[in-house]
C-alpha atoms as a PDB file:
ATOM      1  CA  UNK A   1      29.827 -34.646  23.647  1.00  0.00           C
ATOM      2  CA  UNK A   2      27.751 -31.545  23.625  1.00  0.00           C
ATOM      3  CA  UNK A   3      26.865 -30.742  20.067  1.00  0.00           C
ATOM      4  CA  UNK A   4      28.546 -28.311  18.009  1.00  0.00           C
ATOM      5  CA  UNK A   5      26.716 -25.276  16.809  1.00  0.00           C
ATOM      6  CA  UNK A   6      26.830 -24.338  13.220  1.00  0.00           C
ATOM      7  CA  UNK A   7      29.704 -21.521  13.535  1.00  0.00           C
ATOM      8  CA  UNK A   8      28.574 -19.227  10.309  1.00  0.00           C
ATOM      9  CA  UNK A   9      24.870 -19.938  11.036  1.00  0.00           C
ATOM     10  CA  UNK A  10      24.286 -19.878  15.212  1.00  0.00           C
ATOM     11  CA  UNK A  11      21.322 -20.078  16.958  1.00  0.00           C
ATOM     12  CA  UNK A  12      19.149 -22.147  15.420  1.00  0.00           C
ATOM     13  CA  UNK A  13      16.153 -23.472  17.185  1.00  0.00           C
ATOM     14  CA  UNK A  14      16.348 -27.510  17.208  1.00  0.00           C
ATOM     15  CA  UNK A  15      12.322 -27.694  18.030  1.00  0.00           C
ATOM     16  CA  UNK A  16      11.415 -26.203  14.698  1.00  0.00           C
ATOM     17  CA  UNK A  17      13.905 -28.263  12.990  1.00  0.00           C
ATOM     18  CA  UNK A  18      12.311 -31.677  15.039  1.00  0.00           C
ATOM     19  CA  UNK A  19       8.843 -30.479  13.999  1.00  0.00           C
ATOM     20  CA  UNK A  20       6.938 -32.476  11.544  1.00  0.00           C
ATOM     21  CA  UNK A  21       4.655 -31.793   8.488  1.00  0.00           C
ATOM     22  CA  UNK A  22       1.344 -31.779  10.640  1.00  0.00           C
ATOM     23  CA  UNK A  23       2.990 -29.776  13.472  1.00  0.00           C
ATOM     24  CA  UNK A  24       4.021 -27.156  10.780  1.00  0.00           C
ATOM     25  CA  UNK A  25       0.177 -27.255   9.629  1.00  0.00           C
ATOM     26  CA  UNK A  26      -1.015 -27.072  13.094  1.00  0.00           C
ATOM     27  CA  UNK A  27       1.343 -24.118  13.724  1.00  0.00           C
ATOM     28  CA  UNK A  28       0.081 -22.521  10.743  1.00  0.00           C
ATOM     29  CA  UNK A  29      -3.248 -22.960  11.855  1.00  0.00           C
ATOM     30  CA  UNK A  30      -3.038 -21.274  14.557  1.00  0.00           C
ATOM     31  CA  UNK A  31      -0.854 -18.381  13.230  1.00  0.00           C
ATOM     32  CA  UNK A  32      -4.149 -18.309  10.768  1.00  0.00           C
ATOM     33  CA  UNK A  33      -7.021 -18.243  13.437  1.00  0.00           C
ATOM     34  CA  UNK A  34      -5.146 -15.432  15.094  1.00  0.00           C
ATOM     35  CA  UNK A  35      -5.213 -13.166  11.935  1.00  0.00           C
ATOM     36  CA  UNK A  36      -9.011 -13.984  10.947  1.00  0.00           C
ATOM     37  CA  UNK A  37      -9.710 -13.381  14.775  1.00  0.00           C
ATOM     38  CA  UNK A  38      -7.749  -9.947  14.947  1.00  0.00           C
ATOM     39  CA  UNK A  39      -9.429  -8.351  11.444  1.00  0.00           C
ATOM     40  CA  UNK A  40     -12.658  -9.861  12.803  1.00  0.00           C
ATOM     41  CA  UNK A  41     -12.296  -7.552  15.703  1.00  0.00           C
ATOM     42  CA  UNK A  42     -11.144  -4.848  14.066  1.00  0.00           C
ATOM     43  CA  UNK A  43     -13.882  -5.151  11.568  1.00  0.00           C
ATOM     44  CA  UNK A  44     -16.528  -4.918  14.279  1.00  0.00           C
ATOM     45  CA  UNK A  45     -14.945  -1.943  15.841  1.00  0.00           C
ATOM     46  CA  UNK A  46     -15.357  -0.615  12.619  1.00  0.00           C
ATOM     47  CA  UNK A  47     -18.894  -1.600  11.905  1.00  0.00           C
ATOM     48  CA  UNK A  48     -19.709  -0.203  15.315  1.00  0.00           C
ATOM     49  CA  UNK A  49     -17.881   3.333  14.536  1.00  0.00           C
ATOM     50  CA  UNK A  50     -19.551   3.642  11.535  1.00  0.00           C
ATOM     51  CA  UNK A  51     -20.196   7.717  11.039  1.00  0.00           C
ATOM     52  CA  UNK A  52     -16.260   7.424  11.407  1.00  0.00           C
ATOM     53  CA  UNK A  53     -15.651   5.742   9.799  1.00  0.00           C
ATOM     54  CA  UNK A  54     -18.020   6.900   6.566  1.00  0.00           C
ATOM     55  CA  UNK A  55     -18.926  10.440   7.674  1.00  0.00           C
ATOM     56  CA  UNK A  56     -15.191  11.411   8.755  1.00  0.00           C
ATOM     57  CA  UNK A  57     -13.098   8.918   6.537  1.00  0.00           C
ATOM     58  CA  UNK A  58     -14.629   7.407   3.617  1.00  0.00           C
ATOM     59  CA  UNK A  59     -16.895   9.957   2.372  1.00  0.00           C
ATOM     60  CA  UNK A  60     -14.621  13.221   2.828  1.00  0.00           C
ATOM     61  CA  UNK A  61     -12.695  13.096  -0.164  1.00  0.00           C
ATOM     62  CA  UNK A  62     -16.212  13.727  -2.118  1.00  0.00           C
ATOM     63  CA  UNK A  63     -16.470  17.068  -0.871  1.00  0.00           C
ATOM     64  CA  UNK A  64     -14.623  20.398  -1.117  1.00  0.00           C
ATOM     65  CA  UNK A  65     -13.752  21.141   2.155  1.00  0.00           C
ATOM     66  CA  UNK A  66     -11.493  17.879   2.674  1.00  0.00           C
ATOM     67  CA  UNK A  67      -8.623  19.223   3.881  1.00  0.00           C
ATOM     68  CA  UNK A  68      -6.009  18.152   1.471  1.00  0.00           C
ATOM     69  CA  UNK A  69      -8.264  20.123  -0.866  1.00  0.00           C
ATOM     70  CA  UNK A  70      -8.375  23.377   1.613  1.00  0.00           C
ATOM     71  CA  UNK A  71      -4.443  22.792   1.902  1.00  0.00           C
ATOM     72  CA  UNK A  72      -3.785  22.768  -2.049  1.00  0.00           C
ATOM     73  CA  UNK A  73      -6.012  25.631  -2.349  1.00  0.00           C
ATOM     74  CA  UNK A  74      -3.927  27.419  -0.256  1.00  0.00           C
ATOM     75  CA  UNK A  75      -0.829  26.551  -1.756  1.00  0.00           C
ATOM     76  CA  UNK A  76      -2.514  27.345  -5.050  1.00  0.00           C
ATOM     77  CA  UNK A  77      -2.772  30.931  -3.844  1.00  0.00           C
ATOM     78  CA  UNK A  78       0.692  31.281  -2.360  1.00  0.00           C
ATOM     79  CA  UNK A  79       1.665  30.088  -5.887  1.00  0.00           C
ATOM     80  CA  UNK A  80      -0.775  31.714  -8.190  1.00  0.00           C
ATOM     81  CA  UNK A  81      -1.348  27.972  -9.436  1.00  0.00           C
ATOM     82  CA  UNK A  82      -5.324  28.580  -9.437  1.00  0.00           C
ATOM     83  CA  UNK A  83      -5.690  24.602 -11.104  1.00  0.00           C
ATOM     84  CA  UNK A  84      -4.653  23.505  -7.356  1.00  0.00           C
ATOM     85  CA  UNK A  85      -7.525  24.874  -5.616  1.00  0.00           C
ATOM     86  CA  UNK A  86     -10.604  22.313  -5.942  1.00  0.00           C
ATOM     87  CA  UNK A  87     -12.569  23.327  -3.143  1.00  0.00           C
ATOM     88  CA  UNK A  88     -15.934  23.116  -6.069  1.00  0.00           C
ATOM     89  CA  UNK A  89     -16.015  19.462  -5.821  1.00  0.00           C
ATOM     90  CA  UNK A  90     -18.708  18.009  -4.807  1.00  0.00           C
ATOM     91  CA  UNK A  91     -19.893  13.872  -5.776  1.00  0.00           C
ATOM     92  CA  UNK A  92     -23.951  13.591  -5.459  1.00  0.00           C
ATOM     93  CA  UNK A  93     -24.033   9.915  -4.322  1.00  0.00           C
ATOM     94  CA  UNK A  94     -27.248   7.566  -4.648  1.00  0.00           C
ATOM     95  CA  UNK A  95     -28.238   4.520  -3.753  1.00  0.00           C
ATOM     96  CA  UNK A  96     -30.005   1.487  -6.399  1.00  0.00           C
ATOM     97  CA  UNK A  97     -30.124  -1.281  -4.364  1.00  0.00           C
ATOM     98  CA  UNK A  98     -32.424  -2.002  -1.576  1.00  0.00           C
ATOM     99  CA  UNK A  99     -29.381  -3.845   0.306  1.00  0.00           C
ATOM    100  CA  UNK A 100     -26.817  -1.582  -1.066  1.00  0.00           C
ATOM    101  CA  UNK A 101     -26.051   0.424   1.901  1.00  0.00           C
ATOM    102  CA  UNK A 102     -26.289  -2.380   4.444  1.00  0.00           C
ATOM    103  CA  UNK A 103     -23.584  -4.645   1.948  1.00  0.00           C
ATOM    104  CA  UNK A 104     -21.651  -1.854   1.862  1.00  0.00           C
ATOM    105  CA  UNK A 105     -21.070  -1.026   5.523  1.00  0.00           C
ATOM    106  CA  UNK A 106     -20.136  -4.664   5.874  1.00  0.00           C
ATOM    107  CA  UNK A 107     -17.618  -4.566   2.958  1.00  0.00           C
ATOM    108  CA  UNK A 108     -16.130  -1.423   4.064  1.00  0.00           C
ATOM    109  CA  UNK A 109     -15.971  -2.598   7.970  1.00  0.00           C
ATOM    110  CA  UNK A 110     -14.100  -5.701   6.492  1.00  0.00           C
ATOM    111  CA  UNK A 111     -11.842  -3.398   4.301  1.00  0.00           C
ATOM    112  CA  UNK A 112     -11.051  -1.440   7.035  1.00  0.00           C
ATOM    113  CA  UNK A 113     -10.647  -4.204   9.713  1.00  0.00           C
ATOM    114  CA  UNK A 114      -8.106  -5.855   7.117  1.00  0.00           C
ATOM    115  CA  UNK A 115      -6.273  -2.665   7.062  1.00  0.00           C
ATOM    116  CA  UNK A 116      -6.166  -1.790  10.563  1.00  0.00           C
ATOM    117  CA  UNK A 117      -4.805  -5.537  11.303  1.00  0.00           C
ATOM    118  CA  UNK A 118      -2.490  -5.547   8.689  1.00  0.00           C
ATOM    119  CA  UNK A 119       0.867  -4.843  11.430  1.00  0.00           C
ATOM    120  CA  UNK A 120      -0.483  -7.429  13.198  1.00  0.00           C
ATOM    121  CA  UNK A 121      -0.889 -10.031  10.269  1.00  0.00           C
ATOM    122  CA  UNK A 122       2.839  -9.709   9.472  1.00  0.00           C
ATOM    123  CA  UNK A 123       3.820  -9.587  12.905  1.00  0.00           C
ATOM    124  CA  UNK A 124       2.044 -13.192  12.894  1.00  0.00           C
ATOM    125  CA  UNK A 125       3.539 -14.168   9.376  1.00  0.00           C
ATOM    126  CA  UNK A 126       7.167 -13.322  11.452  1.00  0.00           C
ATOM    127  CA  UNK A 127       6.431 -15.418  14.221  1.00  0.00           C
ATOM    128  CA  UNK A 128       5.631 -18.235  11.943  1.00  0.00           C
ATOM    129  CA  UNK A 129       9.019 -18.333  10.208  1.00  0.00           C
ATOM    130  CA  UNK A 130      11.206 -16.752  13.185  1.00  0.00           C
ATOM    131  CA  UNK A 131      12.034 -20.365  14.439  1.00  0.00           C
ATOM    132  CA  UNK A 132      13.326 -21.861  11.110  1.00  0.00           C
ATOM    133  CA  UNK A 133      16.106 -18.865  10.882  1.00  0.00           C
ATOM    134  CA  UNK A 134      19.467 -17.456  12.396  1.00  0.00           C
ATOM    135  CA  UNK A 135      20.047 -14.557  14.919  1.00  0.00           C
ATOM    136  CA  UNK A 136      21.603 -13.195  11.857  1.00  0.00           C
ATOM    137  CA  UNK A 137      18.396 -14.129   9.291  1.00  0.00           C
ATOM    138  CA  UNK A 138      16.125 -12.972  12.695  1.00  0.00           C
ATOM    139  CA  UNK A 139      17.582  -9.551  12.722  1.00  0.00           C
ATOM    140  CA  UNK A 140      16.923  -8.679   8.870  1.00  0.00           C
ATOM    141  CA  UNK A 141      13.354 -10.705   8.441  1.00  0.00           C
ATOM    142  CA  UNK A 142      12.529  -8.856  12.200  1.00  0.00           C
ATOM    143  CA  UNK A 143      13.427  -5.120   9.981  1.00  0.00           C
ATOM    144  CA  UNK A 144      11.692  -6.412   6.760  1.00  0.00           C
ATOM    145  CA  UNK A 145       8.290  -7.385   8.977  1.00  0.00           C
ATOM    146  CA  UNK A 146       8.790  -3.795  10.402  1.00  0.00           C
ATOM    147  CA  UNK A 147       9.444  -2.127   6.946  1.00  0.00           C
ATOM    148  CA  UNK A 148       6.591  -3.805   4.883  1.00  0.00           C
ATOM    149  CA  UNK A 149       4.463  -2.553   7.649  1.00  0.00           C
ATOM    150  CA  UNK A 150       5.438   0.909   8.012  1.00  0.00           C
ATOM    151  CA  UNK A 151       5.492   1.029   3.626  1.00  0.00           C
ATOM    152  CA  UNK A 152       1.650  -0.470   3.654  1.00  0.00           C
ATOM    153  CA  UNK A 153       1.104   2.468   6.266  1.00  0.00           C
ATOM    154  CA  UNK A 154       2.518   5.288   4.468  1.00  0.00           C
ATOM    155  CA  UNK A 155       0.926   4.077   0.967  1.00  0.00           C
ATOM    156  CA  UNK A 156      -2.445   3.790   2.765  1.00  0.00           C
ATOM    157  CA  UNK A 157      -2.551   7.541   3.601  1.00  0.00           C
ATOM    158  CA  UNK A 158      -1.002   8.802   0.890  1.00  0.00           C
ATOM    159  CA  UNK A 159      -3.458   7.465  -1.083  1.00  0.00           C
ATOM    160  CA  UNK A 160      -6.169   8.641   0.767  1.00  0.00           C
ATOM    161  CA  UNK A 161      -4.677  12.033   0.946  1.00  0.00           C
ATOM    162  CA  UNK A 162      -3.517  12.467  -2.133  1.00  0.00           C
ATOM    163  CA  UNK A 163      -4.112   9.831  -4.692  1.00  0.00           C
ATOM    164  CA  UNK A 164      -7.746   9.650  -3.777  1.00  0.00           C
ATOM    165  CA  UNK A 165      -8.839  12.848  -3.481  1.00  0.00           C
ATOM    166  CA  UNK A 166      -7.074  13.974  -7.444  1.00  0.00           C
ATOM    167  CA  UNK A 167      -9.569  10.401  -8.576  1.00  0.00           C
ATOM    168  CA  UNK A 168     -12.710  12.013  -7.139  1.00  0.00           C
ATOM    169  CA  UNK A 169     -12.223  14.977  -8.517  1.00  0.00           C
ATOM    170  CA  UNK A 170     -11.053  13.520 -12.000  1.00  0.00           C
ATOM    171  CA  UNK A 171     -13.445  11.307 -12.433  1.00  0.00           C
ATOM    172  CA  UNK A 172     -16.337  12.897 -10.521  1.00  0.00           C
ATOM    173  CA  UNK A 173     -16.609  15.378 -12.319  1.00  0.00           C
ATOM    174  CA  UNK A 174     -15.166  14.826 -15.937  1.00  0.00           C
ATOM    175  CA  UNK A 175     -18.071  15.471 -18.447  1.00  0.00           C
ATOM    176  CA  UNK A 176     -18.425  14.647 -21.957  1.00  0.00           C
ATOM    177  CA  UNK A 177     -21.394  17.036 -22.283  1.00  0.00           C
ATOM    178  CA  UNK A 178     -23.170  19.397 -20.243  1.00  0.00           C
ATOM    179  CA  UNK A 179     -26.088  18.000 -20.481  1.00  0.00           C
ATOM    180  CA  UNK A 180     -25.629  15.243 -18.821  1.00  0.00           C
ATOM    181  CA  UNK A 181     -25.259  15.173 -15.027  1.00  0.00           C
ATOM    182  CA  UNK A 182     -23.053  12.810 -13.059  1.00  0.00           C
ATOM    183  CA  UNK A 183     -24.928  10.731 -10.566  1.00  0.00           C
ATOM    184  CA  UNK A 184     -22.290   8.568  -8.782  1.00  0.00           C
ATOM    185  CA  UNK A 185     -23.578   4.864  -7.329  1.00  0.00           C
ATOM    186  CA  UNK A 186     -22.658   4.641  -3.950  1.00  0.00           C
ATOM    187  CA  UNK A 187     -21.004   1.147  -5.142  1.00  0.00           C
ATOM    188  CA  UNK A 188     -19.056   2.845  -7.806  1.00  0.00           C
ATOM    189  CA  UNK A 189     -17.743   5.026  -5.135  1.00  0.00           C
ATOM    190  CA  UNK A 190     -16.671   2.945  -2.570  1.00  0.00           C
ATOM    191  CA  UNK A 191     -15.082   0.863  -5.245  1.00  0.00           C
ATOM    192  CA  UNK A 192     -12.932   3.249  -6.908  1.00  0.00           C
ATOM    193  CA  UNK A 193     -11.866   4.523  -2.769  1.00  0.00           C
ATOM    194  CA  UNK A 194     -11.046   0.913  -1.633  1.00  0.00           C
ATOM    195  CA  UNK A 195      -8.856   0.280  -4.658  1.00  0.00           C
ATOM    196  CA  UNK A 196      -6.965   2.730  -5.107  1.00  0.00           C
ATOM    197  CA  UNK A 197      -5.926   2.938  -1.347  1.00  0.00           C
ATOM    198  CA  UNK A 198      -5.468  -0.742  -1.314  1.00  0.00           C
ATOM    199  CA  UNK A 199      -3.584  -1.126  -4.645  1.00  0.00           C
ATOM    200  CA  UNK A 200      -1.247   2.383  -3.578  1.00  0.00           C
ATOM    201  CA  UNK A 201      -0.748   0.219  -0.272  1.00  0.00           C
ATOM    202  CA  UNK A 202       0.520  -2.594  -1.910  1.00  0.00           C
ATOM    203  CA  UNK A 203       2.257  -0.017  -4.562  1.00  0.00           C
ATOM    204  CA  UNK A 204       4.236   0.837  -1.626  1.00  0.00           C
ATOM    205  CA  UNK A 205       5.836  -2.854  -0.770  1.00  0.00           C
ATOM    206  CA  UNK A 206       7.691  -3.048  -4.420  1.00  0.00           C
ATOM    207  CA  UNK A 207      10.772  -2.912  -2.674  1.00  0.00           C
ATOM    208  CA  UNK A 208      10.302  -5.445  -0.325  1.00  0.00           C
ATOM    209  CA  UNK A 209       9.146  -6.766  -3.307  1.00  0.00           C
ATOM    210  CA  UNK A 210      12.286  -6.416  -5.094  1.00  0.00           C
ATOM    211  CA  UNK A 211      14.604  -7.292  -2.013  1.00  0.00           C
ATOM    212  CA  UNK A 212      12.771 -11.045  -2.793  1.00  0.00           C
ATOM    213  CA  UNK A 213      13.176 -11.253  -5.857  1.00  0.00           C
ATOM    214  CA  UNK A 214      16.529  -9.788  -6.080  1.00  0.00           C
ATOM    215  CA  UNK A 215      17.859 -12.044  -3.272  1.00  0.00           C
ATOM    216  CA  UNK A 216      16.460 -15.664  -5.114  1.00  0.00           C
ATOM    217  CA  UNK A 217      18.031 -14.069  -8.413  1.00  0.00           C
ATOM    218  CA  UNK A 218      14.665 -13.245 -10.780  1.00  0.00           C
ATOM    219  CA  UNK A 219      15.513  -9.773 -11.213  1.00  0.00           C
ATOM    220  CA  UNK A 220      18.638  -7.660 -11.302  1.00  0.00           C
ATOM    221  CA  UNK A 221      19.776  -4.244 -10.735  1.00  0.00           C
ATOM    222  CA  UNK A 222      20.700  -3.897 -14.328  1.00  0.00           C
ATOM    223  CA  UNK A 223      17.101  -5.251 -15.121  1.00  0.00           C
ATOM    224  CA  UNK A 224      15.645  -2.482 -13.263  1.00  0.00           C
ATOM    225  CA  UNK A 225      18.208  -0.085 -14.499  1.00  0.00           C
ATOM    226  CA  UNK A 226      17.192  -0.726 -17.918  1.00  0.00           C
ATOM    227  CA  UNK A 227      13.938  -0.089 -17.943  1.00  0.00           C
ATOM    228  CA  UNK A 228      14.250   3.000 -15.797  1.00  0.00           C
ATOM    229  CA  UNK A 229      12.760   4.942 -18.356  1.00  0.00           C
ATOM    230  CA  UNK A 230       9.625   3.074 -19.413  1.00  0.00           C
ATOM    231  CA  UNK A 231       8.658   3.154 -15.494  1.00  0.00           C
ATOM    232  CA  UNK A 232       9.311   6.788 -15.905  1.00  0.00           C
ATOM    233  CA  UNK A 233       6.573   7.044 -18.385  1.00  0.00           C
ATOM    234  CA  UNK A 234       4.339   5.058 -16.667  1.00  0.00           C
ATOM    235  CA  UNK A 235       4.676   7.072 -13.826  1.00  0.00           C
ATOM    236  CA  UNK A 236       4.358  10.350 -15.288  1.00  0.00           C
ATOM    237  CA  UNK A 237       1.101   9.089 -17.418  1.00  0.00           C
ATOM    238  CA  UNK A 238      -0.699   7.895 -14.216  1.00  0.00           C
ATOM    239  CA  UNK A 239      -0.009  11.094 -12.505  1.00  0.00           C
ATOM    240  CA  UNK A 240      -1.305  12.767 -15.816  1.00  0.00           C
ATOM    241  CA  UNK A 241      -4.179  11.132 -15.483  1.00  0.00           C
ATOM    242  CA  UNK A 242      -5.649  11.172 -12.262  1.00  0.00           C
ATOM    243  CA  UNK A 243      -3.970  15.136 -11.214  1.00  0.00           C
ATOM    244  CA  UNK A 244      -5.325  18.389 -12.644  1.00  0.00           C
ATOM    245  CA  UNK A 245      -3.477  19.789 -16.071  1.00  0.00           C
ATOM    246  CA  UNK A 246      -0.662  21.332 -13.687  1.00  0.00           C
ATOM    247  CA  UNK A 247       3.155  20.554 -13.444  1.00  0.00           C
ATOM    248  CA  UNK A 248       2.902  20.776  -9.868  1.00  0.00           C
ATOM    249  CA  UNK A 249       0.175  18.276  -8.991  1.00  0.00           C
ATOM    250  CA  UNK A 250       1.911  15.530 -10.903  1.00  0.00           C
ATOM    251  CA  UNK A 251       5.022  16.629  -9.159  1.00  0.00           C
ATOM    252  CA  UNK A 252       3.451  15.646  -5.961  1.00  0.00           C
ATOM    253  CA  UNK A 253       2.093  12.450  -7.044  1.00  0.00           C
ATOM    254  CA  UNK A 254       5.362  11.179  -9.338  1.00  0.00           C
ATOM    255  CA  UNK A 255       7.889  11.815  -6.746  1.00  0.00           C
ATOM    256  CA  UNK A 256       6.980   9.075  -4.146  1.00  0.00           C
ATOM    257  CA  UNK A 257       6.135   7.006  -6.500  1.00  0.00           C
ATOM    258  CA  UNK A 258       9.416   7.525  -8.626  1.00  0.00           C
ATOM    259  CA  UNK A 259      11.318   6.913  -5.107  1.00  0.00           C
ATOM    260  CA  UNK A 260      10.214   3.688  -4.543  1.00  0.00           C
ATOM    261  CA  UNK A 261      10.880   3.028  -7.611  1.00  0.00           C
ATOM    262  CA  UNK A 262      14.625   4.537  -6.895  1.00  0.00           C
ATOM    263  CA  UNK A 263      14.896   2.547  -3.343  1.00  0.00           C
ATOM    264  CA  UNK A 264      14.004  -0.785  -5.107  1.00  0.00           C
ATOM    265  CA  UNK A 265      16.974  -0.157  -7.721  1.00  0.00           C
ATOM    266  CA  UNK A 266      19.176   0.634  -4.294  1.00  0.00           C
ATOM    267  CA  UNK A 267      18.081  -2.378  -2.943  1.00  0.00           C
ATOM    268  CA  UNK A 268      18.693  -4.626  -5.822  1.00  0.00           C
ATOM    269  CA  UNK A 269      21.809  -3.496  -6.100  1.00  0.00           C
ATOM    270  CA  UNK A 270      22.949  -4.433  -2.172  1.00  0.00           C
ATOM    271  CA  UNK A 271      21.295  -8.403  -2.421  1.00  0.00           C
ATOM    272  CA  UNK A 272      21.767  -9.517  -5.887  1.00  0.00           C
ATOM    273  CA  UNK A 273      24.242 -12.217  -5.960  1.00  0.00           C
ATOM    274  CA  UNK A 274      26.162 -10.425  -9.214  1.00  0.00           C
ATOM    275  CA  UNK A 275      26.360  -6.804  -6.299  1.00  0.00           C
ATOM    276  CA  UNK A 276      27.646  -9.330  -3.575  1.00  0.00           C
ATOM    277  CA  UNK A 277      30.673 -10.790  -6.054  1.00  0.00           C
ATOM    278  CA  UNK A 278      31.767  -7.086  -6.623  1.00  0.00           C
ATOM    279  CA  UNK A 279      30.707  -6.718 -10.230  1.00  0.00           C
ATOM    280  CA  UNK A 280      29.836  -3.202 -11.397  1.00  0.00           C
ATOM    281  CA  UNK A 281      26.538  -2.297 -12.145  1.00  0.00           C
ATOM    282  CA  UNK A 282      25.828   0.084 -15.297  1.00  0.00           C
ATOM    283  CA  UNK A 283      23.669   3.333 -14.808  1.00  0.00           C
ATOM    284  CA  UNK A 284      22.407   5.009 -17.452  1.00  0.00           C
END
């Protein structure tokens, strides 16, 4: 008797179910070797490009004529919002350490390598688990590999255009006196760059995030709901902090980062089990 499929679950692949614990490890494995072996590459096409990737990429936020700088300075004068135009800044960098700038073209061409990869690193992560699910589980982890990548993506460069740029010019030149002259390491520099587009990037998968969590049950849609307004604050206090004393600037910066906020609530609300069984959740 040919064997019955599973009729609410079909299409199941019987060679992951047969596999066993080392064959899962070995699959890994390989899944693993494939990721180190793509940022590797990456990272070397990035060590090789390096006025690129520092002349063109890393470094240009220091300087006034960045563009996203020439394009708020234009909007600041189709506005008359003369706070938006920071074409002045300008970050003197030096260098202490005798290794310093060789470590940090290695660090950077990993960072970078890491970041270029990262579509591919979930697309491996998705191969790993497509054989343990259903055409139907297939179809949404095949959009939530495409999503989280896309999200990383977008956070990436909006950081770097935005979120990075408003640091620099924050932080570069904030002075408690004017007698004293800021001198920025080139370590401090690359630091502050590298985090802040890494941790916007990962900013920017809460609500994959959320779909997770929401799905096993942690967190709720009412949870979220309820401490809408403390995120609020938090929100409007880091865009405070890093833009220039103008509504507009932290207009730019809160409003993505209030969305995804927003689309996480919107997702909650579609997998929690308590959404599924049709009972109402409470706005504010």
């Amino acid at each position: 008797m040919a064997e019955q499929q599973n009729p609410e679950k079909p299409g199941k692949k019987d060679s992951f179910k047969e596999m066993t614990f080392w064959e899962h490890l070995g699959e890994l494995r390989k899944r693993l070797i494939r990721i180190v072996l793509a940022v590797l590459a990456a990272s070397i096409l990035a060590f090789i490009e390096r006025d690129i990737i520092f002349d063109t990429i890393i470094l240009a936020p220091k300087d006034g004529d960045f563009i996203t700088y020439r394009w708020l300075c234009k909007l600041g004068e189709w506005l008359h919002v003369d706070s938006l135009c920071m074409t002045d800044t300008h970050i003197k960098l030096i260098n202490f350490n005798l290794s310093g700038q060789f470590m940090t073209h290695m660090t950077i061409s990993m960072v970078a390598g890491l970041i270029i990869a990262m579509p591919y690193i979930f697309w491996q992560i998705w191969q790993f688990i497509k054989p343990a699910l259903y055409e139907k589980e297939r179809k949404y982890a095949r959009t939530a590999v495409f999503i989280m990548s896309a999200l990383f993506i977008i956070g990436v460069l909006f950081s770097y255009f935005f979120m990075v740029p408003w640091t620099l010019n924050f932080l570069g030149t904030y002075q408690v006196s004017s007698k004293v002259e800021n001198q920025i390491a080139l370590s401090s520099y690359i630091s502050t760059v590298v985090n802040v587009i890494l941790s916007v990037g990962a900013t920017f998968e809460l609500p994959v995030v959320i779909y997770v969590l929401a799905r096993v049950g942690i967190i709720s849609p009412e949870f979220l709901v309820k401490n809408r307004k403390y995120a609020f604050v938090i929100v409007l206090i880091i865009a405070a902090i890093i833009t220039p004393p103008d509504v507009f600037s932290q207009i730019i910066v809160t409003i993505p980062l209030w969305a995804l906020y927003e689309a996480s609530i919107l997702v909650a609300r579609r997998v929690h089990p308590k959404v599924n069984d049709d009972e109402p959740v409470e706005a504010d």
